[in-house]
N, C-alpha and C. Protein backbone atom coordinates (compact mmCIF):
# COMPACT_ATOMS: atom_id res chain seq x y z
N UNK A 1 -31.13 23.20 11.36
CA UNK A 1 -32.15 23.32 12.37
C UNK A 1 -32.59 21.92 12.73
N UNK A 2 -33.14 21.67 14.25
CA UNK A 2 -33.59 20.51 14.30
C UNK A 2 -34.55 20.56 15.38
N UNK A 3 -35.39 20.17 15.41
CA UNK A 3 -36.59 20.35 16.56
C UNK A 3 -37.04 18.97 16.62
N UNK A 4 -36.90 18.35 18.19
CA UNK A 4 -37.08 17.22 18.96
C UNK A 4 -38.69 17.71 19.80
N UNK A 5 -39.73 16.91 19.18
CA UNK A 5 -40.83 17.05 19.88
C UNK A 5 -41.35 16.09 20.70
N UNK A 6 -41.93 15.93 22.01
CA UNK A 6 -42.13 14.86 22.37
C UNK A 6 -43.42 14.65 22.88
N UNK A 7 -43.82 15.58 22.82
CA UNK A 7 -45.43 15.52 23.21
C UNK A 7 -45.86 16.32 22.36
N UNK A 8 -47.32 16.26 21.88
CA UNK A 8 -48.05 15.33 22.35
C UNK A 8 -47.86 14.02 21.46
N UNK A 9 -46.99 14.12 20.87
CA UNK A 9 -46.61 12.86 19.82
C UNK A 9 -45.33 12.84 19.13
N UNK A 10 -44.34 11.96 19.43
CA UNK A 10 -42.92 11.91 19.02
C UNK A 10 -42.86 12.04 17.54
N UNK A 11 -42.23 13.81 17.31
CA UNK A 11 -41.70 14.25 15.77
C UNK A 11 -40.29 14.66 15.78
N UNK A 12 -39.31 14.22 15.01
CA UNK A 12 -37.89 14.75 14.50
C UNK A 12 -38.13 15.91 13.45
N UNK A 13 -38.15 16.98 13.32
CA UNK A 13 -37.91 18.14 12.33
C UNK A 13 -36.61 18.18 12.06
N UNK A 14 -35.65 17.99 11.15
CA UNK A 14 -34.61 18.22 10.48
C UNK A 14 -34.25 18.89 9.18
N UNK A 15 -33.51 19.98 9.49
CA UNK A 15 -33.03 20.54 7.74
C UNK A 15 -31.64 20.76 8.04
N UNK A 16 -30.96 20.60 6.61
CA UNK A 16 -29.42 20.75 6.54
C UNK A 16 -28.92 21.50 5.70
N UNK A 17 -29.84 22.44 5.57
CA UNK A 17 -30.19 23.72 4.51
C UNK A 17 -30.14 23.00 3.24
N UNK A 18 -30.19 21.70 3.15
CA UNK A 18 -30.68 21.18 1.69
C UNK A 18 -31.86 20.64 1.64
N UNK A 19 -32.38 19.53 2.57
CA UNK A 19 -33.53 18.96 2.78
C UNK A 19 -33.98 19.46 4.22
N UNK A 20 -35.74 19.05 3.91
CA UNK A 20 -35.79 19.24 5.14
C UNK A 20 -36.77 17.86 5.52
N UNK A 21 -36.52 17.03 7.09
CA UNK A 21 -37.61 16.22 6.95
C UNK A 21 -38.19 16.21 7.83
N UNK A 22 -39.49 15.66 8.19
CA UNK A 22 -40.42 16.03 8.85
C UNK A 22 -40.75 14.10 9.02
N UNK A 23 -40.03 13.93 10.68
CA UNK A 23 -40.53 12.16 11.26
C UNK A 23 -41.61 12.38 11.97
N UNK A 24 -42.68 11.59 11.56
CA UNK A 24 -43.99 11.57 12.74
C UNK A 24 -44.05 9.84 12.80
N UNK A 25 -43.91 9.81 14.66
CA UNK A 25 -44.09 8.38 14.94
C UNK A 25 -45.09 7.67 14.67
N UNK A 26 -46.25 8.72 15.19
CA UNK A 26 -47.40 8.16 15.24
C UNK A 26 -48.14 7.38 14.03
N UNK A 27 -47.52 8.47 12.91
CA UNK A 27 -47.21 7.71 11.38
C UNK A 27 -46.74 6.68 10.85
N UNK A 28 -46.09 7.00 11.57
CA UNK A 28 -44.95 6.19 11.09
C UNK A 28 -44.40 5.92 10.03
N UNK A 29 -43.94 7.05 9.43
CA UNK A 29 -43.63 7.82 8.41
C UNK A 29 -43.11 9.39 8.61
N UNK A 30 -42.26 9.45 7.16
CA UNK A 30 -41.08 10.66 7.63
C UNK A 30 -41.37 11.18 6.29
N UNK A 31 -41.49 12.81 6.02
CA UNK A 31 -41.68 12.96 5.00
C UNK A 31 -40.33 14.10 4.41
N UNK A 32 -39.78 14.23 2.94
CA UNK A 32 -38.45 14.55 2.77
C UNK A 32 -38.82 15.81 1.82
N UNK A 33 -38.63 16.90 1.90
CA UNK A 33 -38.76 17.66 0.36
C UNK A 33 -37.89 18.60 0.33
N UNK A 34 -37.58 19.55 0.20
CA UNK A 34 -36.29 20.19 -0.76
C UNK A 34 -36.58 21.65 0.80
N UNK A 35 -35.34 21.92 1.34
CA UNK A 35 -35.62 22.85 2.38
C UNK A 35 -35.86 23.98 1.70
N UNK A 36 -35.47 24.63 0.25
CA UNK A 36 -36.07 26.03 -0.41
C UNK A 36 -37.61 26.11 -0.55
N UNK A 37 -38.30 24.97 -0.83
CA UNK A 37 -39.36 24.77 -0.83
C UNK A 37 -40.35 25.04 0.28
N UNK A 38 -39.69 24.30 1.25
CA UNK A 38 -40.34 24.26 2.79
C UNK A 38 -40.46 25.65 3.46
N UNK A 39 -39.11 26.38 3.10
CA UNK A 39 -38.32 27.72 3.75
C UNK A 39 -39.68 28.68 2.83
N UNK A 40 -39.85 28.35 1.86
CA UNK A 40 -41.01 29.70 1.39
C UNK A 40 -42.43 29.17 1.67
N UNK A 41 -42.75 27.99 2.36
CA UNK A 41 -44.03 27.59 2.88
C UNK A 41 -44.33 27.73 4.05
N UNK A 42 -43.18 27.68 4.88
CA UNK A 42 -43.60 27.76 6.53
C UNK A 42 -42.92 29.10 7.24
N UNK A 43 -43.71 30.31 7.27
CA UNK A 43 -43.88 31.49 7.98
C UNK A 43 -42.74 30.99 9.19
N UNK A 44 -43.13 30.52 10.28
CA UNK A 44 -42.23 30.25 11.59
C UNK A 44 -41.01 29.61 11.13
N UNK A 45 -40.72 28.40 10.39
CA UNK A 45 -39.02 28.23 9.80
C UNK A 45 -38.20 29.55 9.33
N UNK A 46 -39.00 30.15 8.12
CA UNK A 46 -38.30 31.65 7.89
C UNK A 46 -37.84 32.20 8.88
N UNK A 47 -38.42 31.94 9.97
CA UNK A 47 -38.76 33.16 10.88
C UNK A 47 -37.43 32.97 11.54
N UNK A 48 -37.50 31.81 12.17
CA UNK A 48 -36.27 30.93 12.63
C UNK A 48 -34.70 30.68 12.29
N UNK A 49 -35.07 30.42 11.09
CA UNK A 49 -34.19 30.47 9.88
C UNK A 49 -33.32 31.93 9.88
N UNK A 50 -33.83 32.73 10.03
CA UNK A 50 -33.12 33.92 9.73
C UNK A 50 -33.35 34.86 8.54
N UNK A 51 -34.37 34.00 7.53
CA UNK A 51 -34.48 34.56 6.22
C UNK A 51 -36.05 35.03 6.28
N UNK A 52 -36.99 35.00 7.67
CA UNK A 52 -37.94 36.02 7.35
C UNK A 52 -37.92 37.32 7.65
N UNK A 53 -38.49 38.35 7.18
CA UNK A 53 -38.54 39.83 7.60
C UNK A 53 -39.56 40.44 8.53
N UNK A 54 -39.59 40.39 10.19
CA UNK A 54 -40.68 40.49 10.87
C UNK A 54 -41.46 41.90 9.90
N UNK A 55 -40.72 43.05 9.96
CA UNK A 55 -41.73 43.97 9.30
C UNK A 55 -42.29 44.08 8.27
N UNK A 56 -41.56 43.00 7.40
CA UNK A 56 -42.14 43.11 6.09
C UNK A 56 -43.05 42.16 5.91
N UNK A 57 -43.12 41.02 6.97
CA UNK A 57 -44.15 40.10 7.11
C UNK A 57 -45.31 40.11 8.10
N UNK A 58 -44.93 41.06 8.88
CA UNK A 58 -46.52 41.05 10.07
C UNK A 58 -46.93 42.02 10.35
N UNK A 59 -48.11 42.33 10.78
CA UNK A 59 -47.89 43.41 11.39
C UNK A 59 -48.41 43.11 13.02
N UNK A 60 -47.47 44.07 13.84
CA UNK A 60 -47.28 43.49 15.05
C UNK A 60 -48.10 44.21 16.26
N UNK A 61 -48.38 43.81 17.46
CA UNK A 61 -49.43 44.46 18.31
C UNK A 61 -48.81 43.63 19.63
N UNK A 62 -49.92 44.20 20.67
CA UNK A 62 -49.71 43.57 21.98
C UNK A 62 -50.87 42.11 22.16
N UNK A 63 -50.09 41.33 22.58
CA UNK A 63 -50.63 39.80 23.52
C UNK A 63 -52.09 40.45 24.18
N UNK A 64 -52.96 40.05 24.27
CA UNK A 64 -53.82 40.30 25.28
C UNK A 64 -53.54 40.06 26.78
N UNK A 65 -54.01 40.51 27.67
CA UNK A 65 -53.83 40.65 29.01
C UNK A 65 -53.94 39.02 29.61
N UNK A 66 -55.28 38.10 29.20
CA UNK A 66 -55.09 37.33 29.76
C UNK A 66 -54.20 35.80 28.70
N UNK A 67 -53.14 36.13 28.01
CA UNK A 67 -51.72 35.74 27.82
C UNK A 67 -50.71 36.26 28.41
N UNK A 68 -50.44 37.06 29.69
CA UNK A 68 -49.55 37.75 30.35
C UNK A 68 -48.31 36.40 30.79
N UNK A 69 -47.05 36.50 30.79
CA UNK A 69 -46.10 35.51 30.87
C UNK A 69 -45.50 36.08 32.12
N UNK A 70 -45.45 36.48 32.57
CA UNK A 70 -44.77 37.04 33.81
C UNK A 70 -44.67 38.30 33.45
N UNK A 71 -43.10 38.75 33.84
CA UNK A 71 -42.57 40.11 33.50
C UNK A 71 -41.67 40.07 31.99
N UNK A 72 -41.98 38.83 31.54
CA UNK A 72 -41.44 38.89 30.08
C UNK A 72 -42.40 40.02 28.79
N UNK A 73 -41.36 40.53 27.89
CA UNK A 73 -41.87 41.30 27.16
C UNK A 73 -42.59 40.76 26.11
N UNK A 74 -43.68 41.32 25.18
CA UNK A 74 -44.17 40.07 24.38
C UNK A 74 -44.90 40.89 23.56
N UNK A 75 -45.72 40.41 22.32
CA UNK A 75 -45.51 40.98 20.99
C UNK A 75 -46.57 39.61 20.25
N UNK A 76 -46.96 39.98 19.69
CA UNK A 76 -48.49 39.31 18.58
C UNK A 76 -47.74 39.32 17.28
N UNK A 77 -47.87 39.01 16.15
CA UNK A 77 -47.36 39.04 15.46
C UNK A 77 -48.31 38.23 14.14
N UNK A 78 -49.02 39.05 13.11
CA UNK A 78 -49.76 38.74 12.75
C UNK A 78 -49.66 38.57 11.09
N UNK A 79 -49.36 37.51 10.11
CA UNK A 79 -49.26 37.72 9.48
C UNK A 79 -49.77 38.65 7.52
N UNK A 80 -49.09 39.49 7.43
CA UNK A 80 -49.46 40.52 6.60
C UNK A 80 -50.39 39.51 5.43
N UNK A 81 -49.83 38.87 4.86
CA UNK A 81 -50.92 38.13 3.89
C UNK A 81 -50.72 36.67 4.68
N UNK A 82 -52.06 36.61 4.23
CA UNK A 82 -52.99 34.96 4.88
C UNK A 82 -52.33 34.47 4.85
N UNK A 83 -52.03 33.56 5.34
CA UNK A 83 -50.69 32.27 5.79
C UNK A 83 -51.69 30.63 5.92
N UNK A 84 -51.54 29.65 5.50
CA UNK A 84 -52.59 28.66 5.27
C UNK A 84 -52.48 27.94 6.69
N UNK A 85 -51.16 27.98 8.04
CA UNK A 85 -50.95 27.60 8.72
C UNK A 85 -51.09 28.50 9.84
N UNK A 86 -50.56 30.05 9.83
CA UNK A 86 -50.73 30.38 10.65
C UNK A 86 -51.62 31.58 11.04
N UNK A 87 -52.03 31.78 12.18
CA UNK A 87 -52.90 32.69 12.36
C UNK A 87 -52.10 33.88 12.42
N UNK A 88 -51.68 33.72 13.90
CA UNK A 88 -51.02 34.56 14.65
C UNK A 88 -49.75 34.31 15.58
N UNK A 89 -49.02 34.92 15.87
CA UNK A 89 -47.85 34.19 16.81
C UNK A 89 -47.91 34.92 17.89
N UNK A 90 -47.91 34.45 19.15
CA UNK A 90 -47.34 35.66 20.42
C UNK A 90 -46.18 34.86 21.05
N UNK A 91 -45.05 36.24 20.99
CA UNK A 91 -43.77 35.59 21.53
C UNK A 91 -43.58 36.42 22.90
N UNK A 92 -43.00 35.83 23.89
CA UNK A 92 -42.40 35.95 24.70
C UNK A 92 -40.78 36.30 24.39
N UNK A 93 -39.97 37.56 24.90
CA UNK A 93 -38.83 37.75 24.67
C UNK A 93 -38.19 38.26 26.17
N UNK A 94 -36.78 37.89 26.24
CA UNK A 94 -36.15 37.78 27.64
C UNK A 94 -35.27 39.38 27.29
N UNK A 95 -34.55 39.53 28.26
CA UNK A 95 -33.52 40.99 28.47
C UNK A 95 -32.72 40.82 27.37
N UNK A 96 -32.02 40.30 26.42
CA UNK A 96 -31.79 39.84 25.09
C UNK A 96 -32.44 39.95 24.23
N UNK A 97 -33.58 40.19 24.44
CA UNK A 97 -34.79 39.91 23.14
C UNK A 97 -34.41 38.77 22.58
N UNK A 98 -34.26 37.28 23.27
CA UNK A 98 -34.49 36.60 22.87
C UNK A 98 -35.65 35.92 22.78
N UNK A 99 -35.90 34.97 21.86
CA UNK A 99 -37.35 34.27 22.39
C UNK A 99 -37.37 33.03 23.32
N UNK A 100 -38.41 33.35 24.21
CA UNK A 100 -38.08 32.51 25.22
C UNK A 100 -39.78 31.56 25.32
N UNK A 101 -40.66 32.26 24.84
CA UNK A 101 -41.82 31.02 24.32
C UNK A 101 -42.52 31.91 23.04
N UNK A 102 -43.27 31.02 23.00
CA UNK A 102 -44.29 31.31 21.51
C UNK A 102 -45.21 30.26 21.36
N UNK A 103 -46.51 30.91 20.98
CA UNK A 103 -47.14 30.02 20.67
C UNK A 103 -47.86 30.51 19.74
N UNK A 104 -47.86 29.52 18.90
CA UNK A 104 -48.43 29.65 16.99
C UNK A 104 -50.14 29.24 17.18
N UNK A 105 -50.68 30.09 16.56
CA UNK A 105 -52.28 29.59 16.46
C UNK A 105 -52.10 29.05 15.26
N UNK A 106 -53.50 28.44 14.66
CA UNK A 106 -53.53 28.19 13.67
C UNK A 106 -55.12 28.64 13.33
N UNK A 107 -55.78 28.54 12.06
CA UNK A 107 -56.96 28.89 11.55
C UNK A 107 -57.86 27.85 12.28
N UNK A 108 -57.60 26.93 12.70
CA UNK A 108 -58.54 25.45 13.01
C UNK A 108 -58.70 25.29 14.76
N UNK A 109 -57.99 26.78 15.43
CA UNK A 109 -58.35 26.57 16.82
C UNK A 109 -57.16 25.77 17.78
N UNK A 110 -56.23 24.89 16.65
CA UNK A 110 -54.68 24.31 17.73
C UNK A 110 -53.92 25.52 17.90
N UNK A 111 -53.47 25.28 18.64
CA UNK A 111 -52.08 26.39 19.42
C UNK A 111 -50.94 25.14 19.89
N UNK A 112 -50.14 25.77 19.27
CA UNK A 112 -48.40 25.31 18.94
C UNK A 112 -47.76 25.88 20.19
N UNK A 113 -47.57 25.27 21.56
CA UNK A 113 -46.85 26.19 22.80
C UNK A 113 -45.81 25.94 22.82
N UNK A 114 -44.54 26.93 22.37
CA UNK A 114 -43.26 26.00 22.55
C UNK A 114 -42.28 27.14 23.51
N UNK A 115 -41.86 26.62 24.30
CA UNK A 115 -40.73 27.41 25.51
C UNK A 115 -39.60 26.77 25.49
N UNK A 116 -38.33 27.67 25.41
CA UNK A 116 -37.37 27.48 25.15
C UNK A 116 -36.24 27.87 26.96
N UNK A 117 -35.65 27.06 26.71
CA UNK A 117 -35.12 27.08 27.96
C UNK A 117 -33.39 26.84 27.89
N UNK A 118 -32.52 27.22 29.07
CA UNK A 118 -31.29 27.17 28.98
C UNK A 118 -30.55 27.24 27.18
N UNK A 119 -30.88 28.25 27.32
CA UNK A 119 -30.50 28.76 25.69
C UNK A 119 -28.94 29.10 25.89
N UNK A 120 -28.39 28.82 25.10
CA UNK A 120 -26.92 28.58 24.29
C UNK A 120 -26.91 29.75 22.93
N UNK A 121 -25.52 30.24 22.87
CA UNK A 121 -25.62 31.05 21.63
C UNK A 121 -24.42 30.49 21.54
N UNK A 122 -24.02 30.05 19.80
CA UNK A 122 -22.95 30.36 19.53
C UNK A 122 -21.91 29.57 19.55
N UNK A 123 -22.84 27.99 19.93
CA UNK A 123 -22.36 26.91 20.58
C UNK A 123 -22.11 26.07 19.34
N UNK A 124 -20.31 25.41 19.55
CA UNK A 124 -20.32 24.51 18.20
C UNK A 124 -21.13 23.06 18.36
N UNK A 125 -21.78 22.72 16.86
CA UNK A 125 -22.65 21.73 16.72
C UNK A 125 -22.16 20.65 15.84
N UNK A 126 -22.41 19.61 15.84
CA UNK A 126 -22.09 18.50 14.94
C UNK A 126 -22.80 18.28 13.85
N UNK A 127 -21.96 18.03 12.82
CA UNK A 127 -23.18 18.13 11.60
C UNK A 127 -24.18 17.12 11.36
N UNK A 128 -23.74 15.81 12.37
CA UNK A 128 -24.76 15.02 12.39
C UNK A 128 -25.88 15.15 13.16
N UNK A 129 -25.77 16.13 13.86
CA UNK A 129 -27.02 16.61 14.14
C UNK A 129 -28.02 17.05 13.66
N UNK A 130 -27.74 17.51 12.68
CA UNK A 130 -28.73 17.66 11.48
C UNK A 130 -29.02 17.10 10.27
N UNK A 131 -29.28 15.42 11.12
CA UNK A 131 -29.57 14.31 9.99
C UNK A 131 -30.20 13.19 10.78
N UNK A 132 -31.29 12.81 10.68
CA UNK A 132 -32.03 11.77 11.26
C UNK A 132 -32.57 10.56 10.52
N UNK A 133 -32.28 9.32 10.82
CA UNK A 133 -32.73 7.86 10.05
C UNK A 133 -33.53 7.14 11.11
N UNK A 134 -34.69 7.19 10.48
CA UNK A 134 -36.22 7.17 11.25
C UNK A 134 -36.18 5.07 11.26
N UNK A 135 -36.59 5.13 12.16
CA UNK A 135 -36.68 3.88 12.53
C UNK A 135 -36.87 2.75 11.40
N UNK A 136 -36.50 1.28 11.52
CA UNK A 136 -37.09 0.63 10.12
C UNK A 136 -38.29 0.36 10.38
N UNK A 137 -38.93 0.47 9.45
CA UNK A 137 -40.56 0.05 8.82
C UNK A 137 -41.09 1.26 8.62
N UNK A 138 -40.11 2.74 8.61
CA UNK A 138 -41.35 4.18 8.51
C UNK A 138 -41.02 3.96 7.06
N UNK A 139 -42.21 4.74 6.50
CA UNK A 139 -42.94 5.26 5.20
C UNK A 139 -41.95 6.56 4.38
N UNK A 140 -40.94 6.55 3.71
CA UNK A 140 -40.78 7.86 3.14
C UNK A 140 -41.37 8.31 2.70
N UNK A 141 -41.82 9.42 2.38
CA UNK A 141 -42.68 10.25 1.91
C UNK A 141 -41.66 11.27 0.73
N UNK A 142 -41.42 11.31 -0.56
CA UNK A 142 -40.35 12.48 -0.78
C UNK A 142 -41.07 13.29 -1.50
N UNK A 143 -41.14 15.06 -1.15
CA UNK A 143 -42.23 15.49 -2.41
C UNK A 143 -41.22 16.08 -3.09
């Protein structure tokens, strides 16, 4: 997995199903810890990942009216036990049921908006793509 963020502040997310690391510029510093670790801490990686269980982890409802996305179908998604990160998720899903946005609340009032666009299935990838060497002078961090 790899997630290129660029606003509101340049982050690299990388895992190679062994590590996973987490670059923040603004830090300037990258932090490294073991992806089994990460994979049972962060609700949305599982999710992503392939190894969470929507029913066995949320229980699910409708978006409120004024989150309406167009004519996309969409879904709340709330997690069954307290989650320290997340509140709630509402996804947007296309004629695929794919996901095509989401945005993650959190307990503290931020919302995570992420939309996904010209989606690819199935597409071969390079394995260096899922490995990033953060600029010189960042901070490792390894937990």
């Amino acid at each position: 997995m790899r997630w290129d963020y660029q606003e509101p502040d340049h982050q690299v997310l990388v895992c190679d199903g062994e590590e996973m690391s987490m670059y923040f510029s603004s830090a300037q510093q990258m932090i490294v810890m073991s992806a089994q670790e990460y994979l049972q801490s962060d609700v949305t990686y599982a999710f992503f990942a392939g190894n969470g269980n929507v029913l066995r982890d949320f229980d699910a409802g409708s978006i409120p009216d004024d989150y309406c996305c167009g004519d996309l179908p969409d879904m709340k998604l709330v997690p069954k036990k307290q989650h320290p990160q997340v509140e709630s998720i509402y996804l947007w899903l296309d004629d695929r049921f794919l996901v095509r946005r989401m945005k993650i609340f959190d307990h503290y009032g931020s919302v995570t908006d992420l939309s996904f666009t010209n989606i690819k299935l199935n597409q071969p990838v390079s394995k260096d793509r899922f490995s990033f060497v953060p600029p010189p002078g960042t901070e490792i961090v390894k937990q």
